[in-house]
PDB file of N, CA and C in Angstrom:
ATOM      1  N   UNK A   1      42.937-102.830  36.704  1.00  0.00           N
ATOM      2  CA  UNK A   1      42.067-103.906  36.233  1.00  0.00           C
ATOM      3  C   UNK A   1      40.730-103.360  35.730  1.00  0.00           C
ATOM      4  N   UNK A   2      40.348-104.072  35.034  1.00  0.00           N
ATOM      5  CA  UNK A   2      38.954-103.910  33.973  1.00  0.00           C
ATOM      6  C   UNK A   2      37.555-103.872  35.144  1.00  0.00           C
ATOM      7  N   UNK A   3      38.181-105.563  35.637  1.00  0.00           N
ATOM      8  CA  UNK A   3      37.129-105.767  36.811  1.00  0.00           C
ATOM      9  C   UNK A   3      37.642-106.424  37.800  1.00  0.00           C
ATOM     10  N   UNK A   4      36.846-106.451  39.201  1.00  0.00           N
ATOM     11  CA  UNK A   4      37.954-106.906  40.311  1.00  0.00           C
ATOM     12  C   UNK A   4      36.373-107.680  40.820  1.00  0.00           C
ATOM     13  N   UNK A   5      36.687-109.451  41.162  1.00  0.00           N
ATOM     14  CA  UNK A   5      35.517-109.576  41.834  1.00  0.00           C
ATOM     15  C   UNK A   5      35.925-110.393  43.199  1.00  0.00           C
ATOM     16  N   UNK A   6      34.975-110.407  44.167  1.00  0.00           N
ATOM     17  CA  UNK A   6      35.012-110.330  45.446  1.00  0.00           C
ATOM     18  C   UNK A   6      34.040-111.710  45.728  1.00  0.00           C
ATOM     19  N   UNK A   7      34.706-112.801  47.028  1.00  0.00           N
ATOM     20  CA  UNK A   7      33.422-113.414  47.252  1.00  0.00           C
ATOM     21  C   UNK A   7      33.521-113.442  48.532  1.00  0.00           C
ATOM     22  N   UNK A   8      32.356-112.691  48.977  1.00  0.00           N
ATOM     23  CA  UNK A   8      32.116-112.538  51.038  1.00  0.00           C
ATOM     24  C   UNK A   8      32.077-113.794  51.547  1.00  0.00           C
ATOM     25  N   UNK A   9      33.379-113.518  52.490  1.00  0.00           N
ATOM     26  CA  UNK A   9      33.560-114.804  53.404  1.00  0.00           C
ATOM     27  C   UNK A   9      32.381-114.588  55.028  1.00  0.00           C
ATOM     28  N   UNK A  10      32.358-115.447  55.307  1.00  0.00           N
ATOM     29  CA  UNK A  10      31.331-115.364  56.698  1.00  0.00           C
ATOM     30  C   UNK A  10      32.258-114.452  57.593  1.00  0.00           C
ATOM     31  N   UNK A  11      31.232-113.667  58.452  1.00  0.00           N
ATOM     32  CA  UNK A  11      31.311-112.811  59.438  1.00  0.00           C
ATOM     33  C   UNK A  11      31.371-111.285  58.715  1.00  0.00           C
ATOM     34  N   UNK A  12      30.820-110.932  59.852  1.00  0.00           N
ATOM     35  CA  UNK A  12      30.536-109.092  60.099  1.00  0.00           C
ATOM     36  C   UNK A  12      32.077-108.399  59.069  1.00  0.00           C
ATOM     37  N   UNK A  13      33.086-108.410  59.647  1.00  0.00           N
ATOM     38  CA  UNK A  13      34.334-107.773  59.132  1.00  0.00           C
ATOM     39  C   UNK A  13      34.471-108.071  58.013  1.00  0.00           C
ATOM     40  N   UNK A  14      34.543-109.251  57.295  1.00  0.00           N
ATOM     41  CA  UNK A  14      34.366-109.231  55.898  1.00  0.00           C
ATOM     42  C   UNK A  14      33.146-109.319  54.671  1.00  0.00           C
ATOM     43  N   UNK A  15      31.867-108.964  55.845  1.00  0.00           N
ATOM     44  CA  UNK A  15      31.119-108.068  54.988  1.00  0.00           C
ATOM     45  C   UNK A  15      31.020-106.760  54.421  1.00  0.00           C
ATOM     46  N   UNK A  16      31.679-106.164  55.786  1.00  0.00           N
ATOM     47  CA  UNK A  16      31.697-104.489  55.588  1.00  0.00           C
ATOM     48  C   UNK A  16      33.349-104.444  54.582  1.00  0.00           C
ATOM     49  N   UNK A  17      34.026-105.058  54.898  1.00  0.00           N
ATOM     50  CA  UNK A  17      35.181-104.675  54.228  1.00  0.00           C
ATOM     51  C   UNK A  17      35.085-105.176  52.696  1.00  0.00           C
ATOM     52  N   UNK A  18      34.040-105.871  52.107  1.00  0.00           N
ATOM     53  CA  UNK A  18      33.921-106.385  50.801  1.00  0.00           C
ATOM     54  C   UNK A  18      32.876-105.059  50.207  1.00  0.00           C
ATOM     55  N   UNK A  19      32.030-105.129  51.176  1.00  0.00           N
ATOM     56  CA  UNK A  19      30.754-104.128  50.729  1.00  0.00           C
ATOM     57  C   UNK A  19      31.106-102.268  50.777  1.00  0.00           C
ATOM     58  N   UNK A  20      31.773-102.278  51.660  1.00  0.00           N
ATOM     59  CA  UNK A  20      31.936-100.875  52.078  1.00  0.00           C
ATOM     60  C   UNK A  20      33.404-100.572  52.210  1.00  0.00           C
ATOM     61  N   UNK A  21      34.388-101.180  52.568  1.00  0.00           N
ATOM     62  CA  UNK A  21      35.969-100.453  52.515  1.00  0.00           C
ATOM     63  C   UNK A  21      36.310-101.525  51.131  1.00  0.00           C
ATOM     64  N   UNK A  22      35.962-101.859  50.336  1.00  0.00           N
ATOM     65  CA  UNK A  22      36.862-102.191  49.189  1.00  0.00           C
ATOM     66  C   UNK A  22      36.597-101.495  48.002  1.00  0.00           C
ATOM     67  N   UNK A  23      34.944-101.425  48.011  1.00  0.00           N
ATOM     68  CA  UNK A  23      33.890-100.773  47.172  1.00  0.00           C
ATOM     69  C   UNK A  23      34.494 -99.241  47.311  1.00  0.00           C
ATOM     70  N   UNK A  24      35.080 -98.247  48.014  1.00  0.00           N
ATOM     71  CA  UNK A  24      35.240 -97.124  48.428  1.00  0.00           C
ATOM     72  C   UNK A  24      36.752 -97.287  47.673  1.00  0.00           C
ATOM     73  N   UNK A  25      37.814 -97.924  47.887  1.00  0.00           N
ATOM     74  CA  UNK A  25      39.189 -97.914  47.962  1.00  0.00           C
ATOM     75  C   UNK A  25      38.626 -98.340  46.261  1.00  0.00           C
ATOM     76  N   UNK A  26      38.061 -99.432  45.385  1.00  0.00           N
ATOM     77  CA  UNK A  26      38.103 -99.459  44.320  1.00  0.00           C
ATOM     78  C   UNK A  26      37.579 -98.239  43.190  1.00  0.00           C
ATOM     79  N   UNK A  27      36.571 -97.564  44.278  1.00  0.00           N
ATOM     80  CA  UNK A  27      36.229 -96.726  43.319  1.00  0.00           C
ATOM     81  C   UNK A  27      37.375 -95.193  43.130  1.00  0.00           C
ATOM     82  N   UNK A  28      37.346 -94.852  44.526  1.00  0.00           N
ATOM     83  CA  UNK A  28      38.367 -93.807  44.419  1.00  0.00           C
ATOM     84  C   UNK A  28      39.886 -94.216  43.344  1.00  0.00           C
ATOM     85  N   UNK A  29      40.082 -95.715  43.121  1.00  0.00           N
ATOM     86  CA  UNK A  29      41.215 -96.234  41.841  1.00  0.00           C
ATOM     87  C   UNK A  29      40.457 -96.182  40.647  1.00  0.00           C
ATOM     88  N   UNK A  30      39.470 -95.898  40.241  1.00  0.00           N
ATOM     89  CA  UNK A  30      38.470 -95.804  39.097  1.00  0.00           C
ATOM     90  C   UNK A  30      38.466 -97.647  38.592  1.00  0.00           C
ATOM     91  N   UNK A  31      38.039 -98.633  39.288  1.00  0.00           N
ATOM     92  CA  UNK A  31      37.894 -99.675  38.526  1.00  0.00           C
ATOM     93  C   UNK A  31      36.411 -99.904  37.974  1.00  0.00           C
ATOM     94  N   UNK A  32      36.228 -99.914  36.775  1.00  0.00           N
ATOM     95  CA  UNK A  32      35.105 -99.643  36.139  1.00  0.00           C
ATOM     96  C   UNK A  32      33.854-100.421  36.516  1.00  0.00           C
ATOM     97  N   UNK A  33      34.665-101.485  37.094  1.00  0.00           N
ATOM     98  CA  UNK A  33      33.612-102.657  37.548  1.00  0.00           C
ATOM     99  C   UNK A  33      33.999-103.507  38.949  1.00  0.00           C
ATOM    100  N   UNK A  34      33.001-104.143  39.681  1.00  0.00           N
ATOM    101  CA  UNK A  34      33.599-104.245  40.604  1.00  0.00           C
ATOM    102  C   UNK A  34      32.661-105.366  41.140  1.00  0.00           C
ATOM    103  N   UNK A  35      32.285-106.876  41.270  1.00  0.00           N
ATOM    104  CA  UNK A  35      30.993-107.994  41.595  1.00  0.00           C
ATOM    105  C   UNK A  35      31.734-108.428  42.877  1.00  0.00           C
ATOM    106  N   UNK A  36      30.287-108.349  43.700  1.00  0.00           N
ATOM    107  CA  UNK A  36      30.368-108.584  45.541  1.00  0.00           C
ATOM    108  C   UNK A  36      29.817-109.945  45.027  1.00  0.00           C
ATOM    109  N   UNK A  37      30.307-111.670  44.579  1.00  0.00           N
ATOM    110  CA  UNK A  37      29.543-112.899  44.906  1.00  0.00           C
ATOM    111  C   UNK A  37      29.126-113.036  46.353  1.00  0.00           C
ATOM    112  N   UNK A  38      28.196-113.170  46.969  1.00  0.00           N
ATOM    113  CA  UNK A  38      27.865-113.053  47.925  1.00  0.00           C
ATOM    114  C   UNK A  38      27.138-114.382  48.450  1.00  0.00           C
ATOM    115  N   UNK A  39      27.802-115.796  48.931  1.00  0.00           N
ATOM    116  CA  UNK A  39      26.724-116.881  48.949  1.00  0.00           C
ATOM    117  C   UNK A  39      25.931-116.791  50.304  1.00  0.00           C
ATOM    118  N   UNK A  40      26.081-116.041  51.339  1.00  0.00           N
ATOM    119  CA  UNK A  40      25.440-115.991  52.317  1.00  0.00           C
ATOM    120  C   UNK A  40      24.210-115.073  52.012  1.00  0.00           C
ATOM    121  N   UNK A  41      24.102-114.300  51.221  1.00  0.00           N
ATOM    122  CA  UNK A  41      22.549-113.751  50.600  1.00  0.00           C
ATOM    123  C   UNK A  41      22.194-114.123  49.149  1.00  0.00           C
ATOM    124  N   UNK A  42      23.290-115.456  48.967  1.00  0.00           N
ATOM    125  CA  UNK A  42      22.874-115.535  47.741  1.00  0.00           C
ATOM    126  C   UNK A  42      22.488-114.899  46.626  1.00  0.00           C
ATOM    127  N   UNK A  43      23.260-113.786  46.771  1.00  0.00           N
ATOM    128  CA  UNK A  43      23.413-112.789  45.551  1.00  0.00           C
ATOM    129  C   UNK A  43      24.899-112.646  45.148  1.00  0.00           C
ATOM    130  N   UNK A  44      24.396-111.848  43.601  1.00  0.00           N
ATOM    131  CA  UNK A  44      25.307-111.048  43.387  1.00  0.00           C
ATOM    132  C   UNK A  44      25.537-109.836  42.529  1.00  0.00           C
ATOM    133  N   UNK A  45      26.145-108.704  43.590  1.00  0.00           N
ATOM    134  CA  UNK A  45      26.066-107.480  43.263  1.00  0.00           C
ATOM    135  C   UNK A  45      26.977-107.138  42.187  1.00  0.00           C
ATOM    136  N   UNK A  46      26.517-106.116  41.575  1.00  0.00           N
ATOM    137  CA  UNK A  46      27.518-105.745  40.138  1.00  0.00           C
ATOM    138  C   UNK A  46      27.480-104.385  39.957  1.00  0.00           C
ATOM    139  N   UNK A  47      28.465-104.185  40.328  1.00  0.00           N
ATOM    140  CA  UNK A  47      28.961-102.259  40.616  1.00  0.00           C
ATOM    141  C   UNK A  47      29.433-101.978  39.313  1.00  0.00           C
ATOM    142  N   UNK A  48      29.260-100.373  38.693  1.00  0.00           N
ATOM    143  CA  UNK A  48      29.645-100.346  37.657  1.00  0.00           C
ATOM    144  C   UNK A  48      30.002 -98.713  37.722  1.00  0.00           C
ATOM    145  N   UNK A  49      31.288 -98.111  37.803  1.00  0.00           N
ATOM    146  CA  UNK A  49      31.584 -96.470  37.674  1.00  0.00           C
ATOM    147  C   UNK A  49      31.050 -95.778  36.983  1.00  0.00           C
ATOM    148  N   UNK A  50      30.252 -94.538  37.454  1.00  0.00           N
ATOM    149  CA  UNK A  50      29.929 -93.536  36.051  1.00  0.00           C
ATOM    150  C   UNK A  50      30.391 -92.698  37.134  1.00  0.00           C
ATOM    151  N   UNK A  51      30.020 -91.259  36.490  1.00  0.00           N
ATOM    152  CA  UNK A  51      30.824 -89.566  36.813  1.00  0.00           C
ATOM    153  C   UNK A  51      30.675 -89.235  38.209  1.00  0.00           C
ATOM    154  N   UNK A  52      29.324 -90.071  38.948  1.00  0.00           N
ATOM    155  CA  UNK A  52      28.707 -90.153  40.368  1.00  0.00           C
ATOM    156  C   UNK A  52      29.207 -91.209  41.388  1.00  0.00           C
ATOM    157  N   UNK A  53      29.841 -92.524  40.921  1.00  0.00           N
ATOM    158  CA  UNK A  53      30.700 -92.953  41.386  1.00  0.00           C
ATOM    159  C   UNK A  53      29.623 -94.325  40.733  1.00  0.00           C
ATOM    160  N   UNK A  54      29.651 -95.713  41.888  1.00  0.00           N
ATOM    161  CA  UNK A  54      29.286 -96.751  41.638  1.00  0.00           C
ATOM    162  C   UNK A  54      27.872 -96.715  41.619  1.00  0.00           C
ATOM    163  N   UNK A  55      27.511 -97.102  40.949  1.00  0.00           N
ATOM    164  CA  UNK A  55      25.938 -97.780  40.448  1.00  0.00           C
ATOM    165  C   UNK A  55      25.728 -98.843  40.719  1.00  0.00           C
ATOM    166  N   UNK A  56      24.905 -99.149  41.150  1.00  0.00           N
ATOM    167  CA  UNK A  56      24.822-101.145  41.450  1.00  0.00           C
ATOM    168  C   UNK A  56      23.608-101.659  41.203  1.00  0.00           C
ATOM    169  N   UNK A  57      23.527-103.222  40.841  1.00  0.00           N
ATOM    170  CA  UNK A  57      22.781-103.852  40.655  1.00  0.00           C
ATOM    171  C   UNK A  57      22.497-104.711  41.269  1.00  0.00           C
ATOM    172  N   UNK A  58      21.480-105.639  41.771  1.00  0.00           N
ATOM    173  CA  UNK A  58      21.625-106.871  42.754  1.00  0.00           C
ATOM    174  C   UNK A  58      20.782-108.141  41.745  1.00  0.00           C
ATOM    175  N   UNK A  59      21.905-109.217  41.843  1.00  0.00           N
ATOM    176  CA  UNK A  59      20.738-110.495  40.964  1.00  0.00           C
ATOM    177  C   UNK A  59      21.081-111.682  42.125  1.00  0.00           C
ATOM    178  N   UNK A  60      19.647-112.240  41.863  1.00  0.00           N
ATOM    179  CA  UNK A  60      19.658-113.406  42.604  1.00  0.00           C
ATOM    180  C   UNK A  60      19.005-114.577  41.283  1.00  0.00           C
ATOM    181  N   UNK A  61      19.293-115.611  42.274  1.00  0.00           N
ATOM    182  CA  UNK A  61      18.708-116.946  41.685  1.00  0.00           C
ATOM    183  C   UNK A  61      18.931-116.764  39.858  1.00  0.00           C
ATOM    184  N   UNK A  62      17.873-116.977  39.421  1.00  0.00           N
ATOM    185  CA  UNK A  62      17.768-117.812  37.619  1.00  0.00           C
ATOM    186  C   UNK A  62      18.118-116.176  37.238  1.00  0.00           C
ATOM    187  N   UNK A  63      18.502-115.132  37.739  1.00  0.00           N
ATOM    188  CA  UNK A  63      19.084-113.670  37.226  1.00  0.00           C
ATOM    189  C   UNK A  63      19.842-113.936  36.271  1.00  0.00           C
ATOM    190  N   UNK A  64      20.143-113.687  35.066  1.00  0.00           N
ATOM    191  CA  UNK A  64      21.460-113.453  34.526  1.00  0.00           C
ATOM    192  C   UNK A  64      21.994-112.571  34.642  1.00  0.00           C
ATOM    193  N   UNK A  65      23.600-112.452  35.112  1.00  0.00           N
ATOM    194  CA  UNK A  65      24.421-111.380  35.752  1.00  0.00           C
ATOM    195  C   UNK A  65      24.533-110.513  34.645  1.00  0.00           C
ATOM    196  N   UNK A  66      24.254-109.216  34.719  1.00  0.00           N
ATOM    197  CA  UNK A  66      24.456-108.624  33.573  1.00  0.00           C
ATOM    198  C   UNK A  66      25.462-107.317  33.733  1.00  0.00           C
ATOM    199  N   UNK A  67      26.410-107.266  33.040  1.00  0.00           N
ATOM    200  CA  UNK A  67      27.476-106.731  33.077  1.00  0.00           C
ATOM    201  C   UNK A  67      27.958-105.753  32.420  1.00  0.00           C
ATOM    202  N   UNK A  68      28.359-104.188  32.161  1.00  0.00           N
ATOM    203  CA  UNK A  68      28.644-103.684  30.964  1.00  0.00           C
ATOM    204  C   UNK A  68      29.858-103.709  30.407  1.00  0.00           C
ATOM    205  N   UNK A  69      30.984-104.497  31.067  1.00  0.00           N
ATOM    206  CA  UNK A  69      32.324-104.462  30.249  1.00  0.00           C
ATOM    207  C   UNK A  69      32.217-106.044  29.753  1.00  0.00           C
ATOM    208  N   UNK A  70      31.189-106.933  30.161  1.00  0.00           N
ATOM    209  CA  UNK A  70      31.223-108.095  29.685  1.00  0.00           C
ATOM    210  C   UNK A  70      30.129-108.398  29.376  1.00  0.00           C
ATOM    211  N   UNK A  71      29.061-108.050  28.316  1.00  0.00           N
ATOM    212  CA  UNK A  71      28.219-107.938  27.857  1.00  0.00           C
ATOM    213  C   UNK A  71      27.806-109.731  27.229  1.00  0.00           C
ATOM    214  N   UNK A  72      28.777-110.287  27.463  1.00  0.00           N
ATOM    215  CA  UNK A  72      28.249-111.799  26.616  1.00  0.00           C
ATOM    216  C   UNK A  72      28.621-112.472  28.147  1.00  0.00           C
ATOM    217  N   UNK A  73      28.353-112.506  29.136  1.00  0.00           N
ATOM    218  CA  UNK A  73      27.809-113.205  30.173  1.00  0.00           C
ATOM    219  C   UNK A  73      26.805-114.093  30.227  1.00  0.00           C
ATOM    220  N   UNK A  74      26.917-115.864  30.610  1.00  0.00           N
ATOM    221  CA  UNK A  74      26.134-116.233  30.210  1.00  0.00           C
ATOM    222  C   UNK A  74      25.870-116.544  31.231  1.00  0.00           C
ATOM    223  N   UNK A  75      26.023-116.281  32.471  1.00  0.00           N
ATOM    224  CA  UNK A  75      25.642-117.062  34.223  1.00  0.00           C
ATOM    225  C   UNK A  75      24.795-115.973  34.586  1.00  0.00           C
ATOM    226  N   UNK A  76      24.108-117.128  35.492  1.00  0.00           N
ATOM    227  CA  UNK A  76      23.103-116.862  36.528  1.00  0.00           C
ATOM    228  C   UNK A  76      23.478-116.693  37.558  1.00  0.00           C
ATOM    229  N   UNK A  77      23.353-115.553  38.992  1.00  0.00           N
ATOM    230  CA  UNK A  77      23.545-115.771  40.171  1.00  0.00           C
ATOM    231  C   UNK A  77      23.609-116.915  40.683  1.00  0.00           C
ATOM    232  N   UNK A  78      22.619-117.805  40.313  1.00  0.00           N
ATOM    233  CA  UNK A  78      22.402-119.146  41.229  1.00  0.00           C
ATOM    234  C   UNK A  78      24.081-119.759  40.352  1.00  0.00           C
ATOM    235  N   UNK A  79      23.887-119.838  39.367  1.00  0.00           N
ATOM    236  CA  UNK A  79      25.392-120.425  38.799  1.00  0.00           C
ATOM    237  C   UNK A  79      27.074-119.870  39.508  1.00  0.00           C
ATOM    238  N   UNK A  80      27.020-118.712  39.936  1.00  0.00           N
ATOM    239  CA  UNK A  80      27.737-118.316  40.248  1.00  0.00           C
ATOM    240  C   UNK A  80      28.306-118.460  41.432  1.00  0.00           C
ATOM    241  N   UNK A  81      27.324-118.908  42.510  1.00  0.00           N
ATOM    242  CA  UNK A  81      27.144-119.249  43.776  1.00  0.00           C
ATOM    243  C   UNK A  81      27.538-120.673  43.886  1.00  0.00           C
ATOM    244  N   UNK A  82      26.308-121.136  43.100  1.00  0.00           N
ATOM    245  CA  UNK A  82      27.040-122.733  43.277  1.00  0.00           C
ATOM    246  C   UNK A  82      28.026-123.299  42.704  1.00  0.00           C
ATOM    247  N   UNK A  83      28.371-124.561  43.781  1.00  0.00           N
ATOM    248  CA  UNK A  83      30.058-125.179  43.602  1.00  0.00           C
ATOM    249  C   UNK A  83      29.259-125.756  42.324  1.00  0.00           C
ATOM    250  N   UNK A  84      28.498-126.185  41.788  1.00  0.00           N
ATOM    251  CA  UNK A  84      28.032-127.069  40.135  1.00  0.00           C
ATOM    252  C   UNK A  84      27.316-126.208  39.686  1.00  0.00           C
ATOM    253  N   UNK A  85      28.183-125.503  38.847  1.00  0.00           N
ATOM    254  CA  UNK A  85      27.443-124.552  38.008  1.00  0.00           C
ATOM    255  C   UNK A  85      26.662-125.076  37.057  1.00  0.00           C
ATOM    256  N   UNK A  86      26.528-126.088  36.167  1.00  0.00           N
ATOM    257  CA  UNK A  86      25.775-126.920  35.537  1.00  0.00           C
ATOM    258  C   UNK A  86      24.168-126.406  35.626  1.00  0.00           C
TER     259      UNK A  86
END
């Protein structure tokens, strides 16, 4: 896949396993891209592969998610999070 995205469910185990054992298992598969939606910090992270491994970004609120395999992104963290994206 191009991009694989993730949204953290509540509790400890599927923080670390979204943030840290999926992020590890996706990169060692080379997926170029990889977004943690995150509504319990109300972010969202946007991992992206180069030669060093993942790079990341963090957007919150009126952020626009900005992406490099999807460069015409038109959402905001806060959009992404909420059930009315509107």
């Amino acid at each position: 896949p191009m991009l694989i995205v993730e949204v953290v469910s509540p509790g400890a185990e599927n923080r670390k396993r979204d943030y840290v054992d999926k992020r590890a298992q996706y990169e060692r598969r080379e997926v170029p891209e990889y977004w943690i939606i995150d509504p319990i910090q109300n972010q969202v992270v946007v991992l992206w592969l180069t030669e060093k491994g993942y790079e990341e970004t963090t957007f919150k609120g009126s952020e626009t998610v900005l992406s490099f395999g999807f460069s015409q992104w038109p959402l905001t963290a806060a959009q992404m999070i909420s059930a009315d994206p509107a």
